[in-house]
Structure formats: structure tokens, C-alpha cells
PDB file of N, CA and C in Angstrom:
ATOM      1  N   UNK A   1     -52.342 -17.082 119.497  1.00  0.00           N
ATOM      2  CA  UNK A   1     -51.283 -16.103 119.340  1.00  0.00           C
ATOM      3  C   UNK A   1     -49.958 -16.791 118.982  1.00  0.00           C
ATOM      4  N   UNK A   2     -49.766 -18.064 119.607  1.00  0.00           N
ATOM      5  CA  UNK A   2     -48.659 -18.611 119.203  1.00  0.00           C
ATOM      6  C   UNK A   2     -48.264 -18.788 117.783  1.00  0.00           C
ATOM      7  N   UNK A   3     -49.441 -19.681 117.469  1.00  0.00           N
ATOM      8  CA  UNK A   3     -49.945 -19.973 115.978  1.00  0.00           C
ATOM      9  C   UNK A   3     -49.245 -18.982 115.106  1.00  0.00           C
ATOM     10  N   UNK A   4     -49.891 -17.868 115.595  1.00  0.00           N
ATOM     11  CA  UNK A   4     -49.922 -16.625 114.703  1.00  0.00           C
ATOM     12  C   UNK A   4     -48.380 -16.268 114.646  1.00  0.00           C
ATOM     13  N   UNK A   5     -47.412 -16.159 115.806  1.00  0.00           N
ATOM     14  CA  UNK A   5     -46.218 -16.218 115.792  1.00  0.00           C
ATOM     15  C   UNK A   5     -45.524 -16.464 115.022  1.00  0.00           C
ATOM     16  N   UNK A   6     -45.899 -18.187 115.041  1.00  0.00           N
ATOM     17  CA  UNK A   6     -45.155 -18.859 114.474  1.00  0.00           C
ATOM     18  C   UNK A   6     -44.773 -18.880 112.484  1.00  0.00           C
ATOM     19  N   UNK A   7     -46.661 -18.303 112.597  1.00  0.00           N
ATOM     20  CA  UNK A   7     -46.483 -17.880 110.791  1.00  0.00           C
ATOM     21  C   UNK A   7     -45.528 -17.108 110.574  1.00  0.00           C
ATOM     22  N   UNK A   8     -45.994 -15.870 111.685  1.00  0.00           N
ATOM     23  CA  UNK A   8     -45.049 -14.792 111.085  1.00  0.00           C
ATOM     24  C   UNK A   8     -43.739 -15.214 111.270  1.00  0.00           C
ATOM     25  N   UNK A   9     -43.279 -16.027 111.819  1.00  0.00           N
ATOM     26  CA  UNK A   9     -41.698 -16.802 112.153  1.00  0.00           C
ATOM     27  C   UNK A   9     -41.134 -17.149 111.042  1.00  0.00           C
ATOM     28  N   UNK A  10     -42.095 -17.905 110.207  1.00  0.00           N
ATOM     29  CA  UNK A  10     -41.932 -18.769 108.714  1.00  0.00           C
ATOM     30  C   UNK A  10     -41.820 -18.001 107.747  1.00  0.00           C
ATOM     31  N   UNK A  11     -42.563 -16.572 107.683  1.00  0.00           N
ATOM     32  CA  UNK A  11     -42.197 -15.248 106.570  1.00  0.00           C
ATOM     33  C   UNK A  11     -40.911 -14.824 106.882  1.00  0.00           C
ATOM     34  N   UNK A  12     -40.632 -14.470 107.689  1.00  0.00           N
ATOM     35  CA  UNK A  12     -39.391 -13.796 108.072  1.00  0.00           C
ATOM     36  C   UNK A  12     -38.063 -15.000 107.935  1.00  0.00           C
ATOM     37  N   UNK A  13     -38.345 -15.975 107.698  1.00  0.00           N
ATOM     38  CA  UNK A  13     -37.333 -16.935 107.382  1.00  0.00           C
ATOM     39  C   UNK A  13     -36.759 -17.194 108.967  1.00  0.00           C
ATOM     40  N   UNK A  14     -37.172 -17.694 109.964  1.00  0.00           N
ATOM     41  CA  UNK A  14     -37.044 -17.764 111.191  1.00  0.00           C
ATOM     42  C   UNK A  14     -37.994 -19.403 111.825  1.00  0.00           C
ATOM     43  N   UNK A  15     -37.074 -20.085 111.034  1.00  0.00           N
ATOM     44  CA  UNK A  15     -37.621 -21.177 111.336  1.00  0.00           C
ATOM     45  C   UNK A  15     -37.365 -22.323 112.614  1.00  0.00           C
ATOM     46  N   UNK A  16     -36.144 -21.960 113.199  1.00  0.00           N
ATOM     47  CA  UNK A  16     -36.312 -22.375 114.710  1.00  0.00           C
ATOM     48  C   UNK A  16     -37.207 -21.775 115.600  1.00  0.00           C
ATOM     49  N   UNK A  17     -37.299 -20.279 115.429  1.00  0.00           N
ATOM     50  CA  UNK A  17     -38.498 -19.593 116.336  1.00  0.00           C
ATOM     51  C   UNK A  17     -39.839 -20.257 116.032  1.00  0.00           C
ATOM     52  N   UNK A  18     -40.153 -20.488 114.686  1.00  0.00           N
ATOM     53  CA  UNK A  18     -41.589 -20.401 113.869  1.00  0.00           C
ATOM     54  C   UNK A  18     -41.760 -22.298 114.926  1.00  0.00           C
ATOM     55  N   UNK A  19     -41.005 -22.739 114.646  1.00  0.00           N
ATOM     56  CA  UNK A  19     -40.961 -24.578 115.211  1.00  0.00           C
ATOM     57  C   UNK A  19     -41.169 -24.351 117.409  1.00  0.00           C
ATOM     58  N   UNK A  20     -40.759 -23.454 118.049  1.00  0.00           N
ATOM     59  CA  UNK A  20     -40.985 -23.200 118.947  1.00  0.00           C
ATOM     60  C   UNK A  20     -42.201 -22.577 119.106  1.00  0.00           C
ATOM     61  N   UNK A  21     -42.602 -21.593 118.540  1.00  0.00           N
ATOM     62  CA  UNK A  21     -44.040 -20.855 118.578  1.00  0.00           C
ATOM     63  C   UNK A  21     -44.834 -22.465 118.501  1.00  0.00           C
ATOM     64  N   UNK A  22     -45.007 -22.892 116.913  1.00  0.00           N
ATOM     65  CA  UNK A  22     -45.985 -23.646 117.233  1.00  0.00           C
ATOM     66  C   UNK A  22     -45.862 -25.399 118.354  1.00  0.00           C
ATOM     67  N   UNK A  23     -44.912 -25.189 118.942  1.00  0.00           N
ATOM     68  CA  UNK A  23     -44.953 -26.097 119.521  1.00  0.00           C
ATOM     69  C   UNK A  23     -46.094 -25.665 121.105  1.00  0.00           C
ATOM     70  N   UNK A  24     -45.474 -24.648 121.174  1.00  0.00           N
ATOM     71  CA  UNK A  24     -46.185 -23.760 122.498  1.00  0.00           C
ATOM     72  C   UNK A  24     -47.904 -23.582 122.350  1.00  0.00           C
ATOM     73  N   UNK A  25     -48.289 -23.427 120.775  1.00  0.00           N
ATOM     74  CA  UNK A  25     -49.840 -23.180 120.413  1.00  0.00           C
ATOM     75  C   UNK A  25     -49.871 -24.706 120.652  1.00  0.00           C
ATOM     76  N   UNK A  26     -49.200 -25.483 120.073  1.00  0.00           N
ATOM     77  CA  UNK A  26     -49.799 -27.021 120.114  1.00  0.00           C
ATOM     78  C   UNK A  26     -50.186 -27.639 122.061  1.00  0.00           C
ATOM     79  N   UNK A  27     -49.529 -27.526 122.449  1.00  0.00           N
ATOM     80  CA  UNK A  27     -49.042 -27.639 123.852  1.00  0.00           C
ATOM     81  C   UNK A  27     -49.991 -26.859 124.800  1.00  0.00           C
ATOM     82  N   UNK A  28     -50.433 -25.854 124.374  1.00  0.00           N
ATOM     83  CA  UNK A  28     -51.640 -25.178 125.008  1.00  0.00           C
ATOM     84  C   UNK A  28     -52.749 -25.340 124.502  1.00  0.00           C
ATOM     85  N   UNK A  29     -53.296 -25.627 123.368  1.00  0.00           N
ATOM     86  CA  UNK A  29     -54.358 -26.281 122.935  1.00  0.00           C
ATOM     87  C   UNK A  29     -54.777 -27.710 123.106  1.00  0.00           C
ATOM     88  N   UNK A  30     -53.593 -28.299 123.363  1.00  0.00           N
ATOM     89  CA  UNK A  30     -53.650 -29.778 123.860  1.00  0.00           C
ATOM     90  C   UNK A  30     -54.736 -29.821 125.628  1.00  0.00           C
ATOM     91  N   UNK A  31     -53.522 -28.677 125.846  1.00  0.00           N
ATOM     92  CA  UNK A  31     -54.156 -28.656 127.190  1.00  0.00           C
ATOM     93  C   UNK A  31     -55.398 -27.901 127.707  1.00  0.00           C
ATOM     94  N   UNK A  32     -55.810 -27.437 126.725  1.00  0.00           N
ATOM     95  CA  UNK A  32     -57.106 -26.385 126.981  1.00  0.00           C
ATOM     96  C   UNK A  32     -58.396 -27.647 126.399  1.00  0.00           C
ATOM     97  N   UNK A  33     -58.372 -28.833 125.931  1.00  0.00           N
ATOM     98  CA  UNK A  33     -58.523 -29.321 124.624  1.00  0.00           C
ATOM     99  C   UNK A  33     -59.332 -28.995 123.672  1.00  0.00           C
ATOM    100  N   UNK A  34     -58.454 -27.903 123.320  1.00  0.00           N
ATOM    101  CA  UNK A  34     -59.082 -27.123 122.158  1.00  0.00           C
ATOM    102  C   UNK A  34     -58.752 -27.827 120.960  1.00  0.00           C
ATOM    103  N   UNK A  35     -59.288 -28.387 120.615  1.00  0.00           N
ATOM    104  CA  UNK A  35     -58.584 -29.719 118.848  1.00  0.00           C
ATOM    105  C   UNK A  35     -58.787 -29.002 118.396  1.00  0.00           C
ATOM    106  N   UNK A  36     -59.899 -28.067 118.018  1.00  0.00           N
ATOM    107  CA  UNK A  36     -59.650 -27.146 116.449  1.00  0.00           C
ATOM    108  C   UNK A  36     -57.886 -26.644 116.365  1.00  0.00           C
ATOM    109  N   UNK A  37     -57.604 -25.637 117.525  1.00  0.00           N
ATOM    110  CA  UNK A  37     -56.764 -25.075 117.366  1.00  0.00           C
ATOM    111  C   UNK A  37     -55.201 -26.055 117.639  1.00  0.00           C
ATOM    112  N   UNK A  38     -55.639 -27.372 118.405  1.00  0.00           N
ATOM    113  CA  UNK A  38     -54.718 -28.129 118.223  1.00  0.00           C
ATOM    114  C   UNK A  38     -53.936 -28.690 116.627  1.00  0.00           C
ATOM    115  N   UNK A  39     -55.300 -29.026 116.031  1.00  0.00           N
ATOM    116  CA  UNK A  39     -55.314 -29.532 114.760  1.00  0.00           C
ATOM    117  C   UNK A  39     -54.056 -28.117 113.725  1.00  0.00           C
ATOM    118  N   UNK A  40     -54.813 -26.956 114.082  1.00  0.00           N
ATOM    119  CA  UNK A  40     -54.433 -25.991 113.364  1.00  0.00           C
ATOM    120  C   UNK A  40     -52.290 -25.806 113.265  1.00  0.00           C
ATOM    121  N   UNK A  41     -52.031 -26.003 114.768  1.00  0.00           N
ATOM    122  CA  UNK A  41     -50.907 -25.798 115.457  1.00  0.00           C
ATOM    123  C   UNK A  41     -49.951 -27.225 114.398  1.00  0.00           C
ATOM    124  N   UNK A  42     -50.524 -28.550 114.898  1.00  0.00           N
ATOM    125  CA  UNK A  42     -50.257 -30.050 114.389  1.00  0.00           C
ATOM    126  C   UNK A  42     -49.681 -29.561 112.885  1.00  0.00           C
ATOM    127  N   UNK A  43     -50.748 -29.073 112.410  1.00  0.00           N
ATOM    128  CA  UNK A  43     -50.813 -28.692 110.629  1.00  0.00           C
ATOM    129  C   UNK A  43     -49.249 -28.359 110.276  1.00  0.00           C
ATOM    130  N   UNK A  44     -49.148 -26.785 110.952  1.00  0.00           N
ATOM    131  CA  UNK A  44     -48.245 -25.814 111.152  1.00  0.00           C
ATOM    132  C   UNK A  44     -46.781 -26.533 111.225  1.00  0.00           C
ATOM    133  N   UNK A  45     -46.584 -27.524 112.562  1.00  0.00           N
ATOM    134  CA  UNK A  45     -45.437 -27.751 113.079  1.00  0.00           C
ATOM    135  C   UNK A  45     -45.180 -28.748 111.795  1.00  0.00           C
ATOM    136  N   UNK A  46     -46.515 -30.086 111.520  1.00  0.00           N
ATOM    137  CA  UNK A  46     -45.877 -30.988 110.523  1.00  0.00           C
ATOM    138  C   UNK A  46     -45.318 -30.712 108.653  1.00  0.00           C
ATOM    139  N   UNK A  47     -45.829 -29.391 108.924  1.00  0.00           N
ATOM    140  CA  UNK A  47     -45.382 -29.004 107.282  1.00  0.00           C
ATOM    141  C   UNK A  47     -43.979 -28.225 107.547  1.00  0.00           C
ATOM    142  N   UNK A  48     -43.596 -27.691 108.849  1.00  0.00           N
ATOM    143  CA  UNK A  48     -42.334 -27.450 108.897  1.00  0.00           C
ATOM    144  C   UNK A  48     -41.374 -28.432 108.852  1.00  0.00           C
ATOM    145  N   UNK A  49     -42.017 -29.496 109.489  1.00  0.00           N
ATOM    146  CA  UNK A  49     -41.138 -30.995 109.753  1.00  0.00           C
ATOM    147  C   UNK A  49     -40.608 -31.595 108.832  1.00  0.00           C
ATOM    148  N   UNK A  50     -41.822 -31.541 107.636  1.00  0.00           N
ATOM    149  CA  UNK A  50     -42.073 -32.183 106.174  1.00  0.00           C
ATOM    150  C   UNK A  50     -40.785 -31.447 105.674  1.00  0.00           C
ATOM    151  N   UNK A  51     -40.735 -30.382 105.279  1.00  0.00           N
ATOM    152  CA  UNK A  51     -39.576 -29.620 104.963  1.00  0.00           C
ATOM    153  C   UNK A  51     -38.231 -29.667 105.111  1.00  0.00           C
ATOM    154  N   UNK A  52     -38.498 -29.797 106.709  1.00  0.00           N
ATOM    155  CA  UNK A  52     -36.907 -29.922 107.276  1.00  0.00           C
ATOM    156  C   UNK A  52     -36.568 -31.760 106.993  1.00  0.00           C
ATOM    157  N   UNK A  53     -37.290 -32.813 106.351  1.00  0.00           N
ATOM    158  CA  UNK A  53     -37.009 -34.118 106.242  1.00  0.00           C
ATOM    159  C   UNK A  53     -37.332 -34.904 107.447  1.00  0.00           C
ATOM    160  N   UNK A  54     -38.117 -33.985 108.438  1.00  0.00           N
ATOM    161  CA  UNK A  54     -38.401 -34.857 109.408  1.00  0.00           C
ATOM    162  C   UNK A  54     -39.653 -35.821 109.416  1.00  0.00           C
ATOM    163  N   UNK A  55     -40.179 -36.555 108.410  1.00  0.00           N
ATOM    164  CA  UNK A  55     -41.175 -36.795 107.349  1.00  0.00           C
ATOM    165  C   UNK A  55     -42.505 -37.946 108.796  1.00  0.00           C
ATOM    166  N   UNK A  56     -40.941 -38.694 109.277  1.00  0.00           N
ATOM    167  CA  UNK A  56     -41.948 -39.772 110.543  1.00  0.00           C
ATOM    168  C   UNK A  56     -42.425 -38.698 111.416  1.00  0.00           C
ATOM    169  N   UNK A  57     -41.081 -37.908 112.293  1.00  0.00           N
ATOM    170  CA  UNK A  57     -41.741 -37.597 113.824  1.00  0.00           C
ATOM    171  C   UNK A  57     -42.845 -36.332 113.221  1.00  0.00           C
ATOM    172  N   UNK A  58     -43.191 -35.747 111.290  1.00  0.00           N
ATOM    173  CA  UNK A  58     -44.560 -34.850 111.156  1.00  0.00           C
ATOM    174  C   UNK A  58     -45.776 -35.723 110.911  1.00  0.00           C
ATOM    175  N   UNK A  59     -45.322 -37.306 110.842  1.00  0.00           N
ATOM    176  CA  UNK A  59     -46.764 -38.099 110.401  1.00  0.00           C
ATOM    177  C   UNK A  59     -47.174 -38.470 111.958  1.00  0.00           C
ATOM    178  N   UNK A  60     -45.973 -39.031 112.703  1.00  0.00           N
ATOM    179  CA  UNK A  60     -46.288 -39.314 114.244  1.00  0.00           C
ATOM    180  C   UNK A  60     -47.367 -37.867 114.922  1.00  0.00           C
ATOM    181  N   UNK A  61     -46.689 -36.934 114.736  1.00  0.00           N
ATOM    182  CA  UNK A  61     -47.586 -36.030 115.341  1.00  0.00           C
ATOM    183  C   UNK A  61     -49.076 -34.927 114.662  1.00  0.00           C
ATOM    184  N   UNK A  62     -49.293 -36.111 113.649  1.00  0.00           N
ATOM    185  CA  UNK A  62     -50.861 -35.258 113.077  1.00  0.00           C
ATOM    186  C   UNK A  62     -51.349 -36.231 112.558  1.00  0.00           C
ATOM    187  N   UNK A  63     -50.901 -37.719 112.856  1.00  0.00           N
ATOM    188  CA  UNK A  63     -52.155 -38.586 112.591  1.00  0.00           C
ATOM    189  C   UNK A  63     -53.026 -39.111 114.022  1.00  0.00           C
ATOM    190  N   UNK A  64     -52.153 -38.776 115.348  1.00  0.00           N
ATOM    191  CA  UNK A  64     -53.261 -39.167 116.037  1.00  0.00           C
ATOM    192  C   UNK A  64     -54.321 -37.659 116.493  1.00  0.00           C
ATOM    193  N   UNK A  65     -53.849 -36.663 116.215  1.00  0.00           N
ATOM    194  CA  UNK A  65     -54.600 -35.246 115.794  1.00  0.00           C
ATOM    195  C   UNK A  65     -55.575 -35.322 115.075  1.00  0.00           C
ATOM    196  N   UNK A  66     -55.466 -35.990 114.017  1.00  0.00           N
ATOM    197  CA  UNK A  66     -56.891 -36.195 112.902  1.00  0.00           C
ATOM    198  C   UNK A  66     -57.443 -37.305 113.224  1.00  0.00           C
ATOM    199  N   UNK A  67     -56.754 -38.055 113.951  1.00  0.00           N
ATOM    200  CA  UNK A  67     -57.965 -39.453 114.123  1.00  0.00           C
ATOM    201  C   UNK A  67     -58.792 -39.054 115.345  1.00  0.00           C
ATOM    202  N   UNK A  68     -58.272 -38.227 116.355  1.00  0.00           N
ATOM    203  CA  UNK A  68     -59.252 -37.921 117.362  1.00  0.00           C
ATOM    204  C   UNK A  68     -60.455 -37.140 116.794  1.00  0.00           C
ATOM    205  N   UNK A  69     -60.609 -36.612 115.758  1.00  0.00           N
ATOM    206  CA  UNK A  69     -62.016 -36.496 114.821  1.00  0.00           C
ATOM    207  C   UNK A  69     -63.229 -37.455 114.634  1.00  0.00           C
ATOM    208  N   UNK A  70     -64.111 -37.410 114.702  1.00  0.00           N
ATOM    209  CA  UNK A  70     -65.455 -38.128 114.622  1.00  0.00           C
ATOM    210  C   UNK A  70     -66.195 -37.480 113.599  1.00  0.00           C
ATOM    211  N   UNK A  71     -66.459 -36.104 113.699  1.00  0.00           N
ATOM    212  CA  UNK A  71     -67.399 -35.429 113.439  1.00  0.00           C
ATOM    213  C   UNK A  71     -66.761 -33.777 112.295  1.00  0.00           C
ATOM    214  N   UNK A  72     -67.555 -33.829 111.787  1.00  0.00           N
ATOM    215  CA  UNK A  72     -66.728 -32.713 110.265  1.00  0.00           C
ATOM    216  C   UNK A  72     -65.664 -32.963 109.598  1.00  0.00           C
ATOM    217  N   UNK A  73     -65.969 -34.544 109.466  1.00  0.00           N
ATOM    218  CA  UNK A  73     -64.635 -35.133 108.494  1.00  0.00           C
ATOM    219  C   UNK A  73     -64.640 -33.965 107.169  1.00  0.00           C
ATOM    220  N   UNK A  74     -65.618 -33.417 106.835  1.00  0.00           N
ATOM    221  CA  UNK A  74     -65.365 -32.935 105.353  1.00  0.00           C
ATOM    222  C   UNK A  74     -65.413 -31.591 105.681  1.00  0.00           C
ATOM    223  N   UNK A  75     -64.469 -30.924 107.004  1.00  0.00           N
ATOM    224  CA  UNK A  75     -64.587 -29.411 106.681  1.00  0.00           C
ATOM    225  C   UNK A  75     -63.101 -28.960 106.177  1.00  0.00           C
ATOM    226  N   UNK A  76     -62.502 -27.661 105.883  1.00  0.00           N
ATOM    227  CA  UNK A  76     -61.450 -27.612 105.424  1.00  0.00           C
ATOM    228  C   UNK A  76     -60.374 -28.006 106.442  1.00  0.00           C
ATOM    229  N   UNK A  77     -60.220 -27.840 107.028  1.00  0.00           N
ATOM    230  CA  UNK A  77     -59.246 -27.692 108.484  1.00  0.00           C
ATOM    231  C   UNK A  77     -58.793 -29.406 108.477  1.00  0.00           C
ATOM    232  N   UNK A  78     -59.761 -30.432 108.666  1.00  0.00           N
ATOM    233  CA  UNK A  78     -59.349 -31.920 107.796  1.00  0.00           C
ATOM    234  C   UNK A  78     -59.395 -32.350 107.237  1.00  0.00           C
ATOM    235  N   UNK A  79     -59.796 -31.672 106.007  1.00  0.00           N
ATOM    236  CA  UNK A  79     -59.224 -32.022 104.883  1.00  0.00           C
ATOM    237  C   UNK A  79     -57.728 -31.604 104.231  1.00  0.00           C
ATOM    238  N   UNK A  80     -57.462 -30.614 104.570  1.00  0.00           N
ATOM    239  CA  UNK A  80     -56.256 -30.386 104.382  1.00  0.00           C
ATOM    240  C   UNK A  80     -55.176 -30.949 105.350  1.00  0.00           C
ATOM    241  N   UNK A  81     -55.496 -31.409 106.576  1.00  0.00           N
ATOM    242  CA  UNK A  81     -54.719 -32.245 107.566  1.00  0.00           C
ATOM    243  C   UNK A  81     -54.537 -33.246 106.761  1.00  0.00           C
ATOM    244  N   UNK A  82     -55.503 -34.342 106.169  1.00  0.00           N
ATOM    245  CA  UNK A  82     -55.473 -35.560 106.068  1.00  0.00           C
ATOM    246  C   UNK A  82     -54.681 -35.076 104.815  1.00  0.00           C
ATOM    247  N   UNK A  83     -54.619 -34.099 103.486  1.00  0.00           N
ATOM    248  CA  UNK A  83     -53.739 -34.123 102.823  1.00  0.00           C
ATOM    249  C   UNK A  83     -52.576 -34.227 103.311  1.00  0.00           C
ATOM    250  N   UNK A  84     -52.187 -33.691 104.431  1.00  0.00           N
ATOM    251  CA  UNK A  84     -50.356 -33.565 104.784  1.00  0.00           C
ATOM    252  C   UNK A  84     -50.066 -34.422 104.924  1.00  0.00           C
ATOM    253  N   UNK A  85     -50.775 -35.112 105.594  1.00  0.00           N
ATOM    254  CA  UNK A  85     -50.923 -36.723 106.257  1.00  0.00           C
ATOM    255  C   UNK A  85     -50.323 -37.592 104.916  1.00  0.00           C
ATOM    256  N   UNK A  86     -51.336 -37.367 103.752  1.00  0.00           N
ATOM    257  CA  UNK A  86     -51.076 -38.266 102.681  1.00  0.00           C
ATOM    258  C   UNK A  86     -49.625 -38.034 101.911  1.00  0.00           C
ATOM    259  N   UNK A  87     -49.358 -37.035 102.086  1.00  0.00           N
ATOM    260  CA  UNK A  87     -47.954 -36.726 101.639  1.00  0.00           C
ATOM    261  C   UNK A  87     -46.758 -37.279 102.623  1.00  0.00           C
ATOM    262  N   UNK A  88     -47.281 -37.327 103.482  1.00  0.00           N
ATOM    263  CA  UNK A  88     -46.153 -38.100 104.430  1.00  0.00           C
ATOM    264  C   UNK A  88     -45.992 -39.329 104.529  1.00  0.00           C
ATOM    265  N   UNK A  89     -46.719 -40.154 103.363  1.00  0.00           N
ATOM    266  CA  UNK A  89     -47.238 -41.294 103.745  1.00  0.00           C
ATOM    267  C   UNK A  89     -45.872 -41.850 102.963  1.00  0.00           C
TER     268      UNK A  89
END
């Protein structure tokens, strides 16, 4: 639900809310350890980050997100992580 928040935060041009929502999905998925939906949240917050020029603290927080992966390196969800990743590089 946060997640979801937070999109709708980013349409509405509400981008301190949209950066709080997904910090809260990230933060509860961490703690549930739900990684899908962690990963999903990570995605979310680091392409806001990317945006706002915060380019380190969005690579700091979704490369150790995708490295805790082993298994479905090739589904969409990391593959498109590891793209953000590469753009931050």
C-alpha cells in the first residue's frame, strides 16, 4: 500500500510525500523480509533519488537489494533493478 502511495505521490507531483511513502514500503518489507516487495520499494525510492541528483545514497541503497538475489536473476523485477543500478554507475 505504501508502494502504491507513493506512485500515486509521483503523479500528482508530490514528491516529498511519494520519497516518504516509499521509504515506509521499503522499511516494512525489509522487516517482513519480503525482498520481492523490498526490491520493488528500493526501485521506487532510487529512481526518485536518481532524479533529485542523489545518484550515490540511490546506488548505496539498491545494490545491496539486488545482490541479496541468488535465484531469478533473469525475471523482470531484476532486471530492471540492475538497469537503474547501471545508470547510476
Amino acid at each position: 500500500m505504501h508502494r502504491l502511495a507513493a506512485e500515486l505521490a509521483l503523479a500528482e507531483g508530490d514528491k516529498v510525500n511519494a520519497e516518504l511513502q516509499f521509504g515506509e514500503a521499503l522499511a516494512l518489507a525489509t522487516a517482513q523480509s519480503a525482498r520481492t516487495w523490498e526490491l520493488r520499494a528500493a526501485k521506487g525510492l532510487a529512481r526518485l533519488w536518481r532524479e533529485a541528483g542523489r545518484v550515490d545514497e540511490a546506488r548505496a541503497l539498491l545494490a545491496p537489494v539486488l545482490g541479496s538475489f541468488t535465484e531469478g536473476l533473469d525475471t523482470r523485477g531484476l532486471i530492471e533493478g540492475k538497469a537503474i543500478l547501471d545508470e547510476l554507475a
